[in-house]
Protein backbone atom coordinates (compact mmCIF):
# COMPACT_ATOMS: atom_id res chain seq x y z
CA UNK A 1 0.00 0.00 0.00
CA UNK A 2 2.57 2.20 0.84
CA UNK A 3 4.65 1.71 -2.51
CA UNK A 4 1.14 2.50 -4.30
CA UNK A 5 0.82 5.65 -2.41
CA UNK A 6 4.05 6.64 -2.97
CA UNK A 7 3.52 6.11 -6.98
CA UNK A 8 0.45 8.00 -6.53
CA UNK A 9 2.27 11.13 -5.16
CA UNK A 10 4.98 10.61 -8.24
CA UNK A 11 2.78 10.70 -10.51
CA UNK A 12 1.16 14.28 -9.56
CA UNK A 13 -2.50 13.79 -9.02
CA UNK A 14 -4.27 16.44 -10.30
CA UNK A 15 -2.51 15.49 -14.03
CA UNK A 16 -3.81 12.26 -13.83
CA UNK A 17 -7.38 12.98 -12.87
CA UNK A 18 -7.17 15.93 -15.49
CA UNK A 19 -5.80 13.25 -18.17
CA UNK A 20 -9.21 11.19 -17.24
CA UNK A 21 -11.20 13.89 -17.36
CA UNK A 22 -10.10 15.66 -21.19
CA UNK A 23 -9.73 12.15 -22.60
CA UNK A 24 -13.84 10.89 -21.29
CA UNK A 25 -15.12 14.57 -22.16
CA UNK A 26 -13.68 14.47 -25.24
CA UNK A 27 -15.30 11.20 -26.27
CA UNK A 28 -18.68 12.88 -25.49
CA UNK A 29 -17.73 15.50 -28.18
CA UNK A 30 -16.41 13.40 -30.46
CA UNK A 31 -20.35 11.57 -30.15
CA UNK A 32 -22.15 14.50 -30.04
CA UNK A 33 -25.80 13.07 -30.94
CA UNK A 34 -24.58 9.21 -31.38
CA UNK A 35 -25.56 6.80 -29.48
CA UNK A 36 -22.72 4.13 -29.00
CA UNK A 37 -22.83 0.46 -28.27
CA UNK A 38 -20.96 -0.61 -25.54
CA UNK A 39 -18.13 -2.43 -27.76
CA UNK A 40 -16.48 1.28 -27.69
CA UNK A 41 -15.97 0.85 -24.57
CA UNK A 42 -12.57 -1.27 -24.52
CA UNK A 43 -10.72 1.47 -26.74
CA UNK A 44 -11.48 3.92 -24.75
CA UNK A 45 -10.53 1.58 -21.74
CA UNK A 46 -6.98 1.59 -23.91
CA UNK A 47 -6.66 4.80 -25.13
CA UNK A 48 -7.55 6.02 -21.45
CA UNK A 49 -4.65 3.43 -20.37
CA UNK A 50 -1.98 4.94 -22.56
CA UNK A 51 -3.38 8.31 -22.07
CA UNK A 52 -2.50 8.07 -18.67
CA UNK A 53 0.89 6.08 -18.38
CA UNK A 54 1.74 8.73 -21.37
CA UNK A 55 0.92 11.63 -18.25
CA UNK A 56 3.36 9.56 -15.36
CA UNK A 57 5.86 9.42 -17.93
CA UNK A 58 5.97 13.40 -19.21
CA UNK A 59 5.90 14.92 -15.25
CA UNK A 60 7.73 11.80 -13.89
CA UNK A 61 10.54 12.90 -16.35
CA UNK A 62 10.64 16.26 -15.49
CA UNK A 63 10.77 15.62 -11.73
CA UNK A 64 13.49 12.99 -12.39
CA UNK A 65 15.53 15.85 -14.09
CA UNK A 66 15.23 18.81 -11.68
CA UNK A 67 15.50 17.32 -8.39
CA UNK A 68 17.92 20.09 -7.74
CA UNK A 69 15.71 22.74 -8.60
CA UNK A 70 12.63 21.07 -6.82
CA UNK A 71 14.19 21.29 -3.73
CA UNK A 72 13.89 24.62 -3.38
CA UNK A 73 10.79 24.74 -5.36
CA UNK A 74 8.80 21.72 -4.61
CA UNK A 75 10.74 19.95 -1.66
CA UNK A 76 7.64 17.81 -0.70
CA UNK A 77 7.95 15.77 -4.12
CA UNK A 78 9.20 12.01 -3.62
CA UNK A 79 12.88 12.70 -4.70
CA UNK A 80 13.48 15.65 -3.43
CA UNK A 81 12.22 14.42 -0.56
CA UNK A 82 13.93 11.25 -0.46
CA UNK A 83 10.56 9.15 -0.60
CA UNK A 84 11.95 8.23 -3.74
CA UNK A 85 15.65 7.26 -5.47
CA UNK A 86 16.50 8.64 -8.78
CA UNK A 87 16.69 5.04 -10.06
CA UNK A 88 13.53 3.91 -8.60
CA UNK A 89 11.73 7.08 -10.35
CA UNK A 90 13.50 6.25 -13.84
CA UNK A 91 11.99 2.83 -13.50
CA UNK A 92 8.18 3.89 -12.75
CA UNK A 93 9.03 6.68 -16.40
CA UNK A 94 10.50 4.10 -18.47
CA UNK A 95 7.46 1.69 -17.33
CA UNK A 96 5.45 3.96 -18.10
CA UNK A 97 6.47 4.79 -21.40
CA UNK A 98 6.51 1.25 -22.68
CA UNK A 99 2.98 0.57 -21.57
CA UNK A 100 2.13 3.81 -23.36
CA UNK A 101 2.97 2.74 -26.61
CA UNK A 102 1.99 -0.88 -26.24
CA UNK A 103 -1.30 0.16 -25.37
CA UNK A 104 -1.37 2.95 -28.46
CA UNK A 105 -0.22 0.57 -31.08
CA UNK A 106 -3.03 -1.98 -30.15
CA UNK A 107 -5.71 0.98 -31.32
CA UNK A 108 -4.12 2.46 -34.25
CA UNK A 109 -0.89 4.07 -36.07
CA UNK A 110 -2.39 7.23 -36.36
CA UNK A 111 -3.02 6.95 -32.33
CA UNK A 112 0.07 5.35 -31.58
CA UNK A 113 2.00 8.72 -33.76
CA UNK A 114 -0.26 10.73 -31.16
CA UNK A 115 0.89 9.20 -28.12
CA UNK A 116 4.54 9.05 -29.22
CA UNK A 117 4.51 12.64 -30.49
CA UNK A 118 2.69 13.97 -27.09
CA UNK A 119 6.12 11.60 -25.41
CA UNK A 120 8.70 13.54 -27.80
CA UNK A 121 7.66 16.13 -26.65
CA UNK A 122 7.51 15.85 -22.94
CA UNK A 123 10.76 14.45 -23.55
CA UNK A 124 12.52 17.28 -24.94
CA UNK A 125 10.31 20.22 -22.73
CA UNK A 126 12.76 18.17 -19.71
CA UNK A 127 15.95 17.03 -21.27
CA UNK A 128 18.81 18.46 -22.38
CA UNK A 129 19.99 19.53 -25.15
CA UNK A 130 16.93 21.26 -25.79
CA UNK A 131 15.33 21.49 -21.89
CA UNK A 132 12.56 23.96 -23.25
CA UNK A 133 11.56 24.67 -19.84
CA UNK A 134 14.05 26.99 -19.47
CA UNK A 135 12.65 29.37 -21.53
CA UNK A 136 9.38 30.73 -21.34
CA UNK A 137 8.16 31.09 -24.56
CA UNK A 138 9.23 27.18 -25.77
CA UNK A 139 7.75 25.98 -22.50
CA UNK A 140 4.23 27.83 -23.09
CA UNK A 141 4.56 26.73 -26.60
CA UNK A 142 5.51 22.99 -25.74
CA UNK A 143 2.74 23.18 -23.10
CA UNK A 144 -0.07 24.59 -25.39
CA UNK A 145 0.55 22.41 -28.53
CA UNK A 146 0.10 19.38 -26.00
CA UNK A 147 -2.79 20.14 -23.97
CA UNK A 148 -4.53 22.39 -26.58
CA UNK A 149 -3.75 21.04 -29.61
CA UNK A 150 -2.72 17.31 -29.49
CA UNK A 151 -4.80 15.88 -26.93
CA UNK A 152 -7.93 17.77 -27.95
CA UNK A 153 -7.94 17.80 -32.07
CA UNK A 154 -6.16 14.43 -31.74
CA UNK A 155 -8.39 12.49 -29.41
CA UNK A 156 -11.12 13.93 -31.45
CA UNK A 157 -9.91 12.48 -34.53
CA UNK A 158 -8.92 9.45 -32.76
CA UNK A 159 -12.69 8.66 -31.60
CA UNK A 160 -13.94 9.88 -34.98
CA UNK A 161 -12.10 7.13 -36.63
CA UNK A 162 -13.45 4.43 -34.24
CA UNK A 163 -16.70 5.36 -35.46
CA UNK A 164 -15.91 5.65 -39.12
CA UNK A 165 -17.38 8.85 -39.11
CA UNK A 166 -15.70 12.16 -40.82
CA UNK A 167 -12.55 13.44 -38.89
CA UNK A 168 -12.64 16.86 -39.98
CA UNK A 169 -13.39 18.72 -36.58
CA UNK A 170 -16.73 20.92 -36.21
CA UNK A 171 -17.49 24.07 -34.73
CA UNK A 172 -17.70 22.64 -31.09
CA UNK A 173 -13.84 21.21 -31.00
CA UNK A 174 -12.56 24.08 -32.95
CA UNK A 175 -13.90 26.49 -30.16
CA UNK A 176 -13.08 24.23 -27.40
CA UNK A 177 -9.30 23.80 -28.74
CA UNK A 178 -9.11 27.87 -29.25
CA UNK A 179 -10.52 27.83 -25.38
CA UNK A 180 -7.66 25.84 -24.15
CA UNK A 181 -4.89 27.04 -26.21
CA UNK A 182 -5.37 30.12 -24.49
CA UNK A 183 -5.95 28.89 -20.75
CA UNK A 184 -2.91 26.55 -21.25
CA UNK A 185 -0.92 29.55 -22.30
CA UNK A 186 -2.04 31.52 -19.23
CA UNK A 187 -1.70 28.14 -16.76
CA UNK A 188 1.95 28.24 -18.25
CA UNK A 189 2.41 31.45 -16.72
CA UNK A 190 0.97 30.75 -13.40
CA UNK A 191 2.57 27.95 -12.45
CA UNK A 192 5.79 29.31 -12.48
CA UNK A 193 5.20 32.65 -10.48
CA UNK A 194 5.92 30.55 -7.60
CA UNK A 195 9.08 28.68 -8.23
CA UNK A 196 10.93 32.00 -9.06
CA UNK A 197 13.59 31.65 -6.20
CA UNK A 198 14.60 28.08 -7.43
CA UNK A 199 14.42 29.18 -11.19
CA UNK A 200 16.56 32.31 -10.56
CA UNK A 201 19.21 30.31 -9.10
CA UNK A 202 19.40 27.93 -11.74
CA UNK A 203 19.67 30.70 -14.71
CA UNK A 204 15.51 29.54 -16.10
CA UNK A 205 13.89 32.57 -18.21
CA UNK A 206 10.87 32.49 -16.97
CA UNK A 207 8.37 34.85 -17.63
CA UNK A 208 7.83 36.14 -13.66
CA UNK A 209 11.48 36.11 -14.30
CA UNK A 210 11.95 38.77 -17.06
CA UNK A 211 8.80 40.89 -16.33
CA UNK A 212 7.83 40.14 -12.77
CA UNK A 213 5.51 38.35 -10.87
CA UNK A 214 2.87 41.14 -11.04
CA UNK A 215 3.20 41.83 -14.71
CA UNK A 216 2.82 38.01 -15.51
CA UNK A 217 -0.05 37.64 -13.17
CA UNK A 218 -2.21 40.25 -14.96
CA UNK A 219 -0.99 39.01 -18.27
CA UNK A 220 -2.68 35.52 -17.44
CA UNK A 221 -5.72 37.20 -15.95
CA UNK A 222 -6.51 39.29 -18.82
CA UNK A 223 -5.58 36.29 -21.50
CA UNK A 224 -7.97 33.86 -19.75
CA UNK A 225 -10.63 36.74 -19.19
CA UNK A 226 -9.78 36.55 -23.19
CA UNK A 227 -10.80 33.18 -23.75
CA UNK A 228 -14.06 33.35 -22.07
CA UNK A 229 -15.48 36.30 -23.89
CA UNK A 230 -14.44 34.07 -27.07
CA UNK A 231 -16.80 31.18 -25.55
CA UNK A 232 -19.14 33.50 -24.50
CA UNK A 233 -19.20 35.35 -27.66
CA UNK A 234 -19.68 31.82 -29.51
CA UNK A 235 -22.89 31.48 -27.03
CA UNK A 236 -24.15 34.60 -27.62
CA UNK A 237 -24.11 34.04 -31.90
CA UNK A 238 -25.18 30.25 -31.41
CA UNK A 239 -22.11 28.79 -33.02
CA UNK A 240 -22.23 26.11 -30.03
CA UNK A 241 -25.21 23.53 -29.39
CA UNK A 242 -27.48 25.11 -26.78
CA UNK A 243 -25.86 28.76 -26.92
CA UNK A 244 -27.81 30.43 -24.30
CA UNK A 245 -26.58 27.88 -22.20
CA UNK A 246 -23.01 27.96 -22.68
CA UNK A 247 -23.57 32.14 -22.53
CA UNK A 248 -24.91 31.88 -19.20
CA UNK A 249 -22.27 29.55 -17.83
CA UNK A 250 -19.26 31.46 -18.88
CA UNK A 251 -20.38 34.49 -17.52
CA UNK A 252 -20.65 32.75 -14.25
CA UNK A 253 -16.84 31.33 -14.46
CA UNK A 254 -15.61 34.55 -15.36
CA UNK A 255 -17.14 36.16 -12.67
CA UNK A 256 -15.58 33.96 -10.16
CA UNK A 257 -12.27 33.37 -12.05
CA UNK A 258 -12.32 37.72 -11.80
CA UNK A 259 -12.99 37.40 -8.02
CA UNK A 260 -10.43 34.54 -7.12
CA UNK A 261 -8.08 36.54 -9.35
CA UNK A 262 -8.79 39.59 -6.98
CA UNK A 263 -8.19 37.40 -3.76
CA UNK A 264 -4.45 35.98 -4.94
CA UNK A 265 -1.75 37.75 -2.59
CA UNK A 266 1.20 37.72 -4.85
CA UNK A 267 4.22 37.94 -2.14
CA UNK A 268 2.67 34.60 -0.93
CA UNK A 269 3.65 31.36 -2.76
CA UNK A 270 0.74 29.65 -0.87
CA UNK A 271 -1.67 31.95 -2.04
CA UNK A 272 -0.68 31.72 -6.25
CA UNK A 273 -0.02 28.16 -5.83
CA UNK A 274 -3.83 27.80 -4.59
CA UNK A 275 -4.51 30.40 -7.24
CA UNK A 276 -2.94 27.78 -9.54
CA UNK A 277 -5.21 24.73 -8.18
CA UNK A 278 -8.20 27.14 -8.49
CA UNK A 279 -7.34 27.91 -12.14
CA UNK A 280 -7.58 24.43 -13.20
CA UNK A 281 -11.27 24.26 -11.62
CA UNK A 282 -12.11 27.05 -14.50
CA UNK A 283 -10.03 24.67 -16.61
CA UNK A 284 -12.00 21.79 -16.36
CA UNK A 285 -15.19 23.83 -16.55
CA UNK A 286 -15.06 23.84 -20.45
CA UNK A 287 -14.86 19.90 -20.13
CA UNK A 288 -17.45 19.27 -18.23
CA UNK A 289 -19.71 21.53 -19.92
CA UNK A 290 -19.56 20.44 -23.41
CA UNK A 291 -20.48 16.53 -22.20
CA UNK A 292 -23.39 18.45 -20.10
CA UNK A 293 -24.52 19.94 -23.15
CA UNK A 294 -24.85 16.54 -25.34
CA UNK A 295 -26.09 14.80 -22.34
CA UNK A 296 -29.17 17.16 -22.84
CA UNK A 297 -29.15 16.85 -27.27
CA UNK A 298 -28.82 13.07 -26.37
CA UNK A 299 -32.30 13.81 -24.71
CA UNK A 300 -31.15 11.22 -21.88
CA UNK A 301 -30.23 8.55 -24.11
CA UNK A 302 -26.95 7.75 -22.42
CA UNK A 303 -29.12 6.20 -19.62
CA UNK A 304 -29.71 3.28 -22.33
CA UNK A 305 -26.31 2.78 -21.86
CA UNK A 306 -26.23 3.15 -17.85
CA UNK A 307 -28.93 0.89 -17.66
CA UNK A 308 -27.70 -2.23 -19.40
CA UNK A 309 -24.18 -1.52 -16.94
CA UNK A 310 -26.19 -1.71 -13.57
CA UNK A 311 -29.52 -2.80 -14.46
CA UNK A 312 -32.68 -0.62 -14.67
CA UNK A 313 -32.44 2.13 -12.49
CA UNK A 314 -31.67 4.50 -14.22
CA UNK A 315 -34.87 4.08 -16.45
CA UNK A 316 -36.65 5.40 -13.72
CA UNK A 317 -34.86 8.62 -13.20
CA UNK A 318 -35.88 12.03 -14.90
CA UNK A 319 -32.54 13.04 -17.19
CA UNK A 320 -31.27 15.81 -14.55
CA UNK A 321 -27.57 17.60 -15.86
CA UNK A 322 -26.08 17.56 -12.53
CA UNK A 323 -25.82 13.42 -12.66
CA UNK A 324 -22.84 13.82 -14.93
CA UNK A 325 -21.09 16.48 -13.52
CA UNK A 326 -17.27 15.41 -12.18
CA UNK A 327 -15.11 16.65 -9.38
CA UNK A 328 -12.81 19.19 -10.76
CA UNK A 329 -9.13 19.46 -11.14
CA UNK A 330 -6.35 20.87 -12.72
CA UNK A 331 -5.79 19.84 -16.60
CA UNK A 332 -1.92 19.78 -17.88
CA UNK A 333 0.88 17.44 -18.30
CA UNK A 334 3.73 19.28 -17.17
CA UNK A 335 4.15 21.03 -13.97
């Protein structure tokens, strides 16, 4: 138990439930209006799998290769801490990278070239000779072209081609990859306001680095405020299924995203590191909202589906939104 808890910690949490939660919400997308047999379900079971072990790998890797830096940074991780030996740790990443690809190559090429593309480039964001986390504009590039562009326009395609249907993305994943591009630009930022003492000494260009931690912090406030005008916006015209909808829930997000925003004290680490945590709630939101929406176009038909898992009880319960909402967490491979 202990050894599991330990792999647990390793493999930073919040990444992991994130990974779960893009690669299921983007399935719903991907079916907007279908309903699916249950014979999907053991590729997504395996694309879930490599998903996942594809996530240990990329932030097991990068706290394998800054140990010194994460002890002044992040001293609670496993090796900094000394939970964990540098060789055990390259174990669990290597592991994890074979079970990756094993997993990928039993779907597809194209979704085996996804998986090994997404572990490139994890790869080189943490190693030398390239180590693009040193710099903040590779790192924020490296960052978005993962989470916004691979994972989301990739799984997409990925599920599309299960279902023989046409891969060329629609309005809904266009505007959902355009939401995320931006946020993961802006999460970029955040997350390294607080590890400017360790970066400093170790010669990173960060962005809090070069313009401060104020200027940075505003600059990810205004960019995210950015992206949900751009959802609300597409609400507002009707480009998205259920508009008004989508309209009214943005302006809600924003409004608290503005007020946390307002609450973050940034001469305390604490404070923008729970600013951070916070910021992958509003994350998520755009997630769990698009599933939301085709739960209600499905007109409950998912419960079909529920049904023949656990017998009939859902037939007997009125279709109610809130039954498929998920906890949320923070969504992004490296950290």
């Amino acid at each position: 138990m202990k050894q599991l808890l330990l792999l647990w910690k390793f493999s930073r949490p919040h990444t992991l439930i994130g990974s779960f939660v893009s690669v299921t919400s983007l399935l719903f997308v991907a079916l907007a209006g279908e309903h699916p047999g249950l014979e999907l379900l053991p590729k997504y079971l395996l694309g879930l799998g490599a998903a996942v072990c594809c996530n240990i790998y990329i932030t097991g890797l990068n706290q394998w290769s800054d140990v010194e830096v994460d002890r002044i940074n992040k001293p609670w991780l496993p090796i900094p801490s000394g939970q964990l030996s540098s060789k055990g740790a390259m174990r669990i990443i290597l592991v994890c990278l074979v079970l990756a690809l094993l997993l990928a190559m039993m779907l597809s090429f194209f979704f085996l070239a996804l998986i090994g593309s997404i572990a490139i480039l994890g790869t080189i964001y943490s190693l030398p000779p390239f180590k693009l986390k040193r710099n903040h504009f590779f790192a924020a590039a490296t960052i978005t072209l993962v989470r916004g562009v691979l994972v989301n326009i990739g799984f997409y395609v990925h599920y599309k081609m299960i279902l023989n249907e046409s891969v060329i993305p629609d309005t809904t994943i266009l505007l959902l990859t355009l939401f995320v591009v931006l946020f993961s630009i802006g999460i970029a930022w955040f997350k390294d306001i607080p590890d400017t003492d360790g970066d400093k000494k170790f010669a990173f260009g960060t962005l809090p680095l070069l313009i401060g931690r104020r200027a940075t912090f505003r600059l990810g406030v205004a960019l995210l405020t950015i992206a949900y005008l751009i959802m609300m916006y597409a609400g507002f015209m009707q480009l998205l299924p259920n508009g008004n909808y989508y309209l009214v829930t943005h302006v809600i997000l924003l409004l608290l995203f503005i007020v946390a925003a307002l609450s973050v004290k940034l001469s305390d680490s604490n404070s923008i590191k729970s600013s951070i945590f916070s910021s992958g709630f509003y994350f998520s939101g755009i997630y769990f909202l698009s599933p939301w929406t085709v739960c209600m176009t499905w007109k409950c038909r998912i419960k079909q589906v529920m049904s023949a898992l656990k017998g009939n009880i859902f037939l007997h319960l009125p279709c109610r939104p809130y039954l498929f909402i998920l906890r949320p967490t923070g969504l992004h491979y490296f950290n």
